[in-house]
N, C-alpha and C. Protein backbone atom coordinates (compact mmCIF):
# COMPACT_ATOMS: atom_id res chain seq x y z
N UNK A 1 17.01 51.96 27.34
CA UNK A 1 17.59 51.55 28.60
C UNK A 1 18.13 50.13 28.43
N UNK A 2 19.20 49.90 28.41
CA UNK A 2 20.16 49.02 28.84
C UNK A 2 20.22 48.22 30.03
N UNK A 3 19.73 46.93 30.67
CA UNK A 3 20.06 46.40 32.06
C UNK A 3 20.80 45.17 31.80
N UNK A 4 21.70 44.97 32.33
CA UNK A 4 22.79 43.91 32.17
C UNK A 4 23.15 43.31 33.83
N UNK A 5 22.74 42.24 34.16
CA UNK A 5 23.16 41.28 35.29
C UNK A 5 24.75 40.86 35.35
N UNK A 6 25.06 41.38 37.01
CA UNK A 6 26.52 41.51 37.13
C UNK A 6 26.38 39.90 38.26
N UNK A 7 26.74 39.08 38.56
CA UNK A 7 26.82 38.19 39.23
C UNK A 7 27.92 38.51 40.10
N UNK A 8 27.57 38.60 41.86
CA UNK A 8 28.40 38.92 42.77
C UNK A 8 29.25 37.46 42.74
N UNK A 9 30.18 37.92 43.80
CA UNK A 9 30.94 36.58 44.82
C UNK A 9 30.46 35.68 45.45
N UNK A 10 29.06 36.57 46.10
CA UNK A 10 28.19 35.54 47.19
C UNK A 10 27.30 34.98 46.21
N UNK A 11 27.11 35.15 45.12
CA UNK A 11 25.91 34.17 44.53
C UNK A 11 24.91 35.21 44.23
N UNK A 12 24.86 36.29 44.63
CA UNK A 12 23.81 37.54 44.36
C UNK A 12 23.64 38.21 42.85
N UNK A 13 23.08 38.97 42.60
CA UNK A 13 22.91 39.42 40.90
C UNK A 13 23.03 40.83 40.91
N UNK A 14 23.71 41.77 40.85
CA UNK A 14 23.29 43.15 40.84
C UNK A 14 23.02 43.49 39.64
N UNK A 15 22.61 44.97 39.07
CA UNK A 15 22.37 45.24 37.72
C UNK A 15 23.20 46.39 37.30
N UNK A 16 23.88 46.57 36.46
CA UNK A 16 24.10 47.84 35.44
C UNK A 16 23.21 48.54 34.72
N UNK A 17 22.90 49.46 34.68
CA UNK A 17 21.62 49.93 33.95
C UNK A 17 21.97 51.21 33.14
N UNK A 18 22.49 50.85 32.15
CA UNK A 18 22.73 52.41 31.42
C UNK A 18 21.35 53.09 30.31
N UNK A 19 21.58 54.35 30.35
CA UNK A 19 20.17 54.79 30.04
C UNK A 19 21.04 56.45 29.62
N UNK A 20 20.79 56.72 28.21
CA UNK A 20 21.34 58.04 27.83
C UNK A 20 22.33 58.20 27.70
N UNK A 21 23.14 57.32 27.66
CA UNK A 21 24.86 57.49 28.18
C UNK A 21 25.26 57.77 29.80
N UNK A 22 24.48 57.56 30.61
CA UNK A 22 24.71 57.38 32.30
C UNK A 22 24.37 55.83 32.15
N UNK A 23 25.46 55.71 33.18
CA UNK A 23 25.63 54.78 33.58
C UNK A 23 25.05 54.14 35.38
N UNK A 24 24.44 53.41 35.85
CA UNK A 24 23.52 53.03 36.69
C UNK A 24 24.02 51.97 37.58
N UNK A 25 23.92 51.86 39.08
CA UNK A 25 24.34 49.96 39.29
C UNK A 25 23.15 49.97 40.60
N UNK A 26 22.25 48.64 40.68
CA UNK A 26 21.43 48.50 41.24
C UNK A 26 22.41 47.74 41.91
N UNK A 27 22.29 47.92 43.36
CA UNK A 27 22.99 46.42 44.18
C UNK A 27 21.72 45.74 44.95
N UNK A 28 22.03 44.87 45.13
CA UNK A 28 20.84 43.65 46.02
C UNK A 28 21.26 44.01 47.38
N UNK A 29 20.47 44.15 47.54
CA UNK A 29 19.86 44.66 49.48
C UNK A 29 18.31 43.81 49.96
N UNK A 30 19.24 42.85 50.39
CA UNK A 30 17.73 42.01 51.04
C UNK A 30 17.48 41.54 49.55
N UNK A 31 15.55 41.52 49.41
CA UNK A 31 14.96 41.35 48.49
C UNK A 31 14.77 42.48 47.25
N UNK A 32 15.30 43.67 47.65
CA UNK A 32 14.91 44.88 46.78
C UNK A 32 16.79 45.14 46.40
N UNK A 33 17.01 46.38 45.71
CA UNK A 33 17.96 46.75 45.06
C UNK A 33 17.99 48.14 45.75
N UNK A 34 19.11 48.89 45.66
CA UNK A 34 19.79 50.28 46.10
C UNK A 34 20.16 50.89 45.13
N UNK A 35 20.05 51.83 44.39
CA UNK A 35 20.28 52.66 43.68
C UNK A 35 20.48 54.37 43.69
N UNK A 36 21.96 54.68 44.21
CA UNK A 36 21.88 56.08 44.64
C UNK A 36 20.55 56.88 45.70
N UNK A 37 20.97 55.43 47.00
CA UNK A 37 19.81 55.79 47.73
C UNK A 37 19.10 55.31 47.72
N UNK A 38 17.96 55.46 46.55
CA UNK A 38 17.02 54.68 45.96
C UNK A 38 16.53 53.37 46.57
N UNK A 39 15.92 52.73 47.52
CA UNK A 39 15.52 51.54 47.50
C UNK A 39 14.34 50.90 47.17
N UNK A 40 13.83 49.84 46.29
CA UNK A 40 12.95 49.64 45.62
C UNK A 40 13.43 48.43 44.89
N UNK A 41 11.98 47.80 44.16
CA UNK A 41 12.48 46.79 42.81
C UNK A 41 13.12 46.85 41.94
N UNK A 42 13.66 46.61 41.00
CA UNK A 42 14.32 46.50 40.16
C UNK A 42 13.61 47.16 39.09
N UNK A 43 12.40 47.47 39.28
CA UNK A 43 11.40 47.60 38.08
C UNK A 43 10.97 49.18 38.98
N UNK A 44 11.05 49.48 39.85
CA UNK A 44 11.26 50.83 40.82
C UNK A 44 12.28 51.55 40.16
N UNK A 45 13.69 50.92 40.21
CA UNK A 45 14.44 51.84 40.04
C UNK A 45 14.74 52.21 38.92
N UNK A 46 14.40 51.44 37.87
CA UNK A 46 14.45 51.74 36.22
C UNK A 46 13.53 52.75 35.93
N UNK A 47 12.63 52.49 36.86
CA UNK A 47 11.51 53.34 36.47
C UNK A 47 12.27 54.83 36.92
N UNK A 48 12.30 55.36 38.37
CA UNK A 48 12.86 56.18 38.97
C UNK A 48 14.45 57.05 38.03
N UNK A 49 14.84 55.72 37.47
CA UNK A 49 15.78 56.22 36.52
C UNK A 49 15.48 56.92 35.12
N UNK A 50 14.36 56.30 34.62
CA UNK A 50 13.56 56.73 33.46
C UNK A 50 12.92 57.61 33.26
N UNK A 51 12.30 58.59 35.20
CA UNK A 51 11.54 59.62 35.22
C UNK A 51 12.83 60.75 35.85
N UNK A 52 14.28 60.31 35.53
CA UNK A 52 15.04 61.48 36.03
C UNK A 52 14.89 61.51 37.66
N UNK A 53 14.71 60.76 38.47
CA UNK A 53 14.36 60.73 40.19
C UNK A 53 15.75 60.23 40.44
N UNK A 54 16.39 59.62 39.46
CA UNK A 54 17.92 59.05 40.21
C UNK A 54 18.82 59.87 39.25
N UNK A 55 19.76 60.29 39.52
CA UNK A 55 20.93 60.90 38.80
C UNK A 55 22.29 60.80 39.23
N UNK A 56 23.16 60.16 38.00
CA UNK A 56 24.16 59.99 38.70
C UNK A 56 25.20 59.48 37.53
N UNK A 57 26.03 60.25 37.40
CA UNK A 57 26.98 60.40 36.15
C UNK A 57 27.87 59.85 36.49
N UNK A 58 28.82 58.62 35.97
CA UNK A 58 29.89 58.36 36.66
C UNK A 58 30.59 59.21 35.92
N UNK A 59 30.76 59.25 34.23
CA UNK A 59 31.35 59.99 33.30
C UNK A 59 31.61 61.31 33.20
N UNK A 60 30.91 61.78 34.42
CA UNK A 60 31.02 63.47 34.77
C UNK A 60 31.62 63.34 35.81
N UNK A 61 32.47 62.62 36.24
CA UNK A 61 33.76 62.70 37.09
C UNK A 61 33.34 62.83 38.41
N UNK A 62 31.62 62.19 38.67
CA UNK A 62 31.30 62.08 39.97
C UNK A 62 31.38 61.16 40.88
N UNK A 63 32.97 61.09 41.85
CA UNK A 63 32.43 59.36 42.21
C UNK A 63 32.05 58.48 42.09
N UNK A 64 31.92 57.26 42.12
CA UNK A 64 31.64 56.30 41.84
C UNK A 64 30.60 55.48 43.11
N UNK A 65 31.67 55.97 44.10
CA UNK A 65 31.17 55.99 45.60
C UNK A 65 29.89 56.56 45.83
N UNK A 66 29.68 57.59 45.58
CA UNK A 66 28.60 58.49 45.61
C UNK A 66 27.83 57.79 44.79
N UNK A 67 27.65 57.39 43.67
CA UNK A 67 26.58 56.92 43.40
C UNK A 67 25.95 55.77 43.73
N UNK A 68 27.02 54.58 43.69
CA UNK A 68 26.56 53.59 44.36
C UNK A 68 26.67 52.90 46.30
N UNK A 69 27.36 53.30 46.24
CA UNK A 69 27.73 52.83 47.94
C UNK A 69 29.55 52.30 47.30
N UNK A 70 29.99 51.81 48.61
CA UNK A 70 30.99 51.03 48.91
C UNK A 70 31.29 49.65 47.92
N UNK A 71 32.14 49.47 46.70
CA UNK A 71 32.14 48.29 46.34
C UNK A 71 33.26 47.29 47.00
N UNK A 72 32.82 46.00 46.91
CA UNK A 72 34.21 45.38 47.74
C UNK A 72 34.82 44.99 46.27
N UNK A 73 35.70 45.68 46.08
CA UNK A 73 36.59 45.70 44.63
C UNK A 73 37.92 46.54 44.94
N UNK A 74 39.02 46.42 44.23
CA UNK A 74 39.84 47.42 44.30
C UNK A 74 39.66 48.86 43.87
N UNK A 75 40.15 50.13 44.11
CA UNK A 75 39.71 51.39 43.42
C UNK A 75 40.79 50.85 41.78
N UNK A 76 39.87 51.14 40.96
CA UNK A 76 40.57 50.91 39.65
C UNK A 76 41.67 51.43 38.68
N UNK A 77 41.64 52.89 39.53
CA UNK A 77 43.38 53.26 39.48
C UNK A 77 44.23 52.41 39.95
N UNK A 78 44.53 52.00 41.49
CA UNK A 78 45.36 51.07 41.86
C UNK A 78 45.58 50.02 40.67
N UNK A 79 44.85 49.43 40.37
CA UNK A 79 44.72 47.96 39.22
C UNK A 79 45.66 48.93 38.07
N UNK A 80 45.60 50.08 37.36
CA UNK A 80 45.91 50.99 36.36
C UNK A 80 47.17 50.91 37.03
N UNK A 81 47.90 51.27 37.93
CA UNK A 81 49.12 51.21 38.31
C UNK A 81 49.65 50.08 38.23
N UNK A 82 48.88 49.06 39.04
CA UNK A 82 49.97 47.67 39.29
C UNK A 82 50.33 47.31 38.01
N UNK A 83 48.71 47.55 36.75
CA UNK A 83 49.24 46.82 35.29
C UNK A 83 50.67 47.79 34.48
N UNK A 84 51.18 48.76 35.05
CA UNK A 84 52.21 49.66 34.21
C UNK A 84 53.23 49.53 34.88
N UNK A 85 52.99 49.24 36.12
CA UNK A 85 54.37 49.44 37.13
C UNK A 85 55.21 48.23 36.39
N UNK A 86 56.22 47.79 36.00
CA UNK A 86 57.12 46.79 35.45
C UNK A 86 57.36 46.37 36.52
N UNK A 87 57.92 47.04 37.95
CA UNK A 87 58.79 46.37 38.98
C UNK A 87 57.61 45.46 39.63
N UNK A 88 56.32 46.00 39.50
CA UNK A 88 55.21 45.18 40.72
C UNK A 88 55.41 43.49 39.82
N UNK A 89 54.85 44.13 38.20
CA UNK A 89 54.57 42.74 37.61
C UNK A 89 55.83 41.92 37.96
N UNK A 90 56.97 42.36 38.02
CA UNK A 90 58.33 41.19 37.89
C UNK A 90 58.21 40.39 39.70
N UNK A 91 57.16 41.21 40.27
CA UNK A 91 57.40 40.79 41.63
C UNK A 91 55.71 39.83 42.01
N UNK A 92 55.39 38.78 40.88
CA UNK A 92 54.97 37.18 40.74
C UNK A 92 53.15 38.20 41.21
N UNK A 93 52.75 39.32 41.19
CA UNK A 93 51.20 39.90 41.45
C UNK A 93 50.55 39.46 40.08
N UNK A 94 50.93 38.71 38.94
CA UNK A 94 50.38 38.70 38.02
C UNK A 94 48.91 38.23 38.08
N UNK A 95 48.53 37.01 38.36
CA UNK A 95 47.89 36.11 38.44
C UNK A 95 46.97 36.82 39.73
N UNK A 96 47.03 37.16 40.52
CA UNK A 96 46.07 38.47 41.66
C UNK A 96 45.89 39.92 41.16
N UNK A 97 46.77 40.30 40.09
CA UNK A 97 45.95 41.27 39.66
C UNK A 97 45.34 41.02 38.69
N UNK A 98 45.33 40.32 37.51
CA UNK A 98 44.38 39.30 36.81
C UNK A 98 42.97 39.42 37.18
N UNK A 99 43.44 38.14 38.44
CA UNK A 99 42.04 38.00 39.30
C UNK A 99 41.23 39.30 39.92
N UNK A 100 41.88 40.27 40.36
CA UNK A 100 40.89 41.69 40.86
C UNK A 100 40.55 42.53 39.26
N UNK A 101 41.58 42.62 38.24
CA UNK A 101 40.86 43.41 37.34
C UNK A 101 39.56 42.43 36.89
N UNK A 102 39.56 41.47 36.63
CA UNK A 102 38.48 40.73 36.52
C UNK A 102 37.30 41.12 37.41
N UNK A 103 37.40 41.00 38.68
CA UNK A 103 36.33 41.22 39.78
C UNK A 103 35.80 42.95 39.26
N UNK A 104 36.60 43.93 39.37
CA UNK A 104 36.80 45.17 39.70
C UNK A 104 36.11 45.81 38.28
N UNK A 105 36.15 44.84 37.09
CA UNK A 105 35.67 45.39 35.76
C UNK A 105 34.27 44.74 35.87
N UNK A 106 34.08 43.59 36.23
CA UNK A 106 32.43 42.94 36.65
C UNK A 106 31.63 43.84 37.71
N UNK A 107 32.60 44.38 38.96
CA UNK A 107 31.83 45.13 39.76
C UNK A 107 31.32 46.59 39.11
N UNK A 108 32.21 47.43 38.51
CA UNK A 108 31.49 48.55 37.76
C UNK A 108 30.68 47.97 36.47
N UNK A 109 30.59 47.25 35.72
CA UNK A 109 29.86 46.89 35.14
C UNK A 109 30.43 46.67 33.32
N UNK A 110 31.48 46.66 33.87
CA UNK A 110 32.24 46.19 32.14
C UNK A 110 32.67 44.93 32.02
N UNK A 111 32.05 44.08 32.45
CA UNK A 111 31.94 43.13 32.07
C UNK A 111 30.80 42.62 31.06
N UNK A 112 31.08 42.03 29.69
CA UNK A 112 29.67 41.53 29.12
C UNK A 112 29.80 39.64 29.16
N UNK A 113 28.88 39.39 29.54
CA UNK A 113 29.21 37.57 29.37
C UNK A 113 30.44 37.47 29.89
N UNK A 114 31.17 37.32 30.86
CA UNK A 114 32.11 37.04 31.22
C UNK A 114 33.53 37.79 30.07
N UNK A 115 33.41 38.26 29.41
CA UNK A 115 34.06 39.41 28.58
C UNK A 115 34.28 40.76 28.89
N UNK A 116 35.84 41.37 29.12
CA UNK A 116 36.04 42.49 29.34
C UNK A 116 34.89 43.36 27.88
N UNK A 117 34.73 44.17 28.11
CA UNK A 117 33.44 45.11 27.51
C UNK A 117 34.74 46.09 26.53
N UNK A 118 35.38 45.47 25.68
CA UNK A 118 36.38 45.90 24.56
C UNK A 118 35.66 46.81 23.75
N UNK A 119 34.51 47.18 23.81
CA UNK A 119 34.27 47.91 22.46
C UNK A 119 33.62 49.32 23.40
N UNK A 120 33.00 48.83 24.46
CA UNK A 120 32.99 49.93 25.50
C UNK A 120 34.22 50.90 25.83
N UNK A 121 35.06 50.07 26.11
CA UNK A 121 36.39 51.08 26.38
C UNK A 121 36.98 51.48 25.00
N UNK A 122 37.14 51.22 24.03
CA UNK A 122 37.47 51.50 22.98
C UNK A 122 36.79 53.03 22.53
N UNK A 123 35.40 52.90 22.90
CA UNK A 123 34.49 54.11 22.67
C UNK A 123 34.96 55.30 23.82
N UNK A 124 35.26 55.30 24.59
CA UNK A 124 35.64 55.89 26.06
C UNK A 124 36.77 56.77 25.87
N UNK A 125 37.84 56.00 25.45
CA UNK A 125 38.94 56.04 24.89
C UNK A 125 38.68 57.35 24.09
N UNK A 126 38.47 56.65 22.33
CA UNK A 126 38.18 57.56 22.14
C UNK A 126 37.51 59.19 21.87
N UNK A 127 36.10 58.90 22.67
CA UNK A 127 35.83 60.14 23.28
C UNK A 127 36.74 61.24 24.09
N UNK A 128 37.77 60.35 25.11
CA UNK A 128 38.34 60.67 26.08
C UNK A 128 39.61 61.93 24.87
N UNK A 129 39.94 61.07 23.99
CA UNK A 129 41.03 62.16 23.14
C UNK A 129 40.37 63.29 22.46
N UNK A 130 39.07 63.19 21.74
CA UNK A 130 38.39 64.09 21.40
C UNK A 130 37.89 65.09 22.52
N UNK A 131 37.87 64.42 23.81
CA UNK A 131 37.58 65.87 24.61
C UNK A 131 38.45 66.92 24.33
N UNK A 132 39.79 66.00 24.86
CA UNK A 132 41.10 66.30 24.92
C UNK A 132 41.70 66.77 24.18
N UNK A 133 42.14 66.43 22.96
CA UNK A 133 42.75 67.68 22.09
C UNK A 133 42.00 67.93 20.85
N UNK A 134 40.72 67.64 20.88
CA UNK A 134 39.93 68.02 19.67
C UNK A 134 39.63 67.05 18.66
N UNK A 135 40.45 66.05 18.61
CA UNK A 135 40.76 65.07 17.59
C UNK A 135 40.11 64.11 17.80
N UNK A 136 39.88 62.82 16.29
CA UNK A 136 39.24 62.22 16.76
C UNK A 136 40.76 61.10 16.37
């Protein structure tokens, strides 16, 4: 099990918690954390995660929503568009979409140390073609 501290906007800490290849996000609620429902310590929900009591695949194409609640982030397709669209970038969004893929990759949890998580998506990636046409 994997737990990695995401540092909110307000000063708060949430967690990423990957475990098996699922992927996990504890958010701060009050003094305890939320986890697909789940409310408890931090040391609750790892646990709860560790005995199979929480489940929740983002990688099996289940919401994101559903597992965690509401993030205040952009949906990360949008960000996938604005970065391809040519006409948005020529129209000065550079520097604000910058700033939200930044937020929006810290809020799901690809962020490492203030570092987009490059070797994470790289792996993703290529899984994603080997589903896809067999290849690696």
């Amino acid at each position: 099990m994997k737990v990695t501290g995401i540092k909110r906007d307000d000063g708060e800490k949430d967690y990423s918690i990957q475990h098996n290849g699922t992927n996990y996000r504890a958010v701060k609620s009050g003094s305890l954390f939320v986890c697909n429902g789940v409310k408890g310590t931090l040391k609750n929900i790892k646990d709860s995660i560790a005995s199979g009591s929480i489940s929740c695949d983002e990688l099996e194409g289940q919401p994101v929503q559903d597992c965690i609640g509401t993030w205040d982030c952009v949906h990360p397709c949008a960000l996938l568009v604005m970065l391809t669209d040519p006409v948005a970038m020529t129209k000065g969004v550079t520097d604000s979409v910058y700033k939200e893929t930044r937020r929006t990759l810290s809020n799901y949890g690809w962020m490492l140390d203030g570092v987009p998580d490059t070797i994470r998506a790289d792996k993703e990636m290529r899984n994603f073609k080997e589903r896809e046409t067999g290849e690696l």
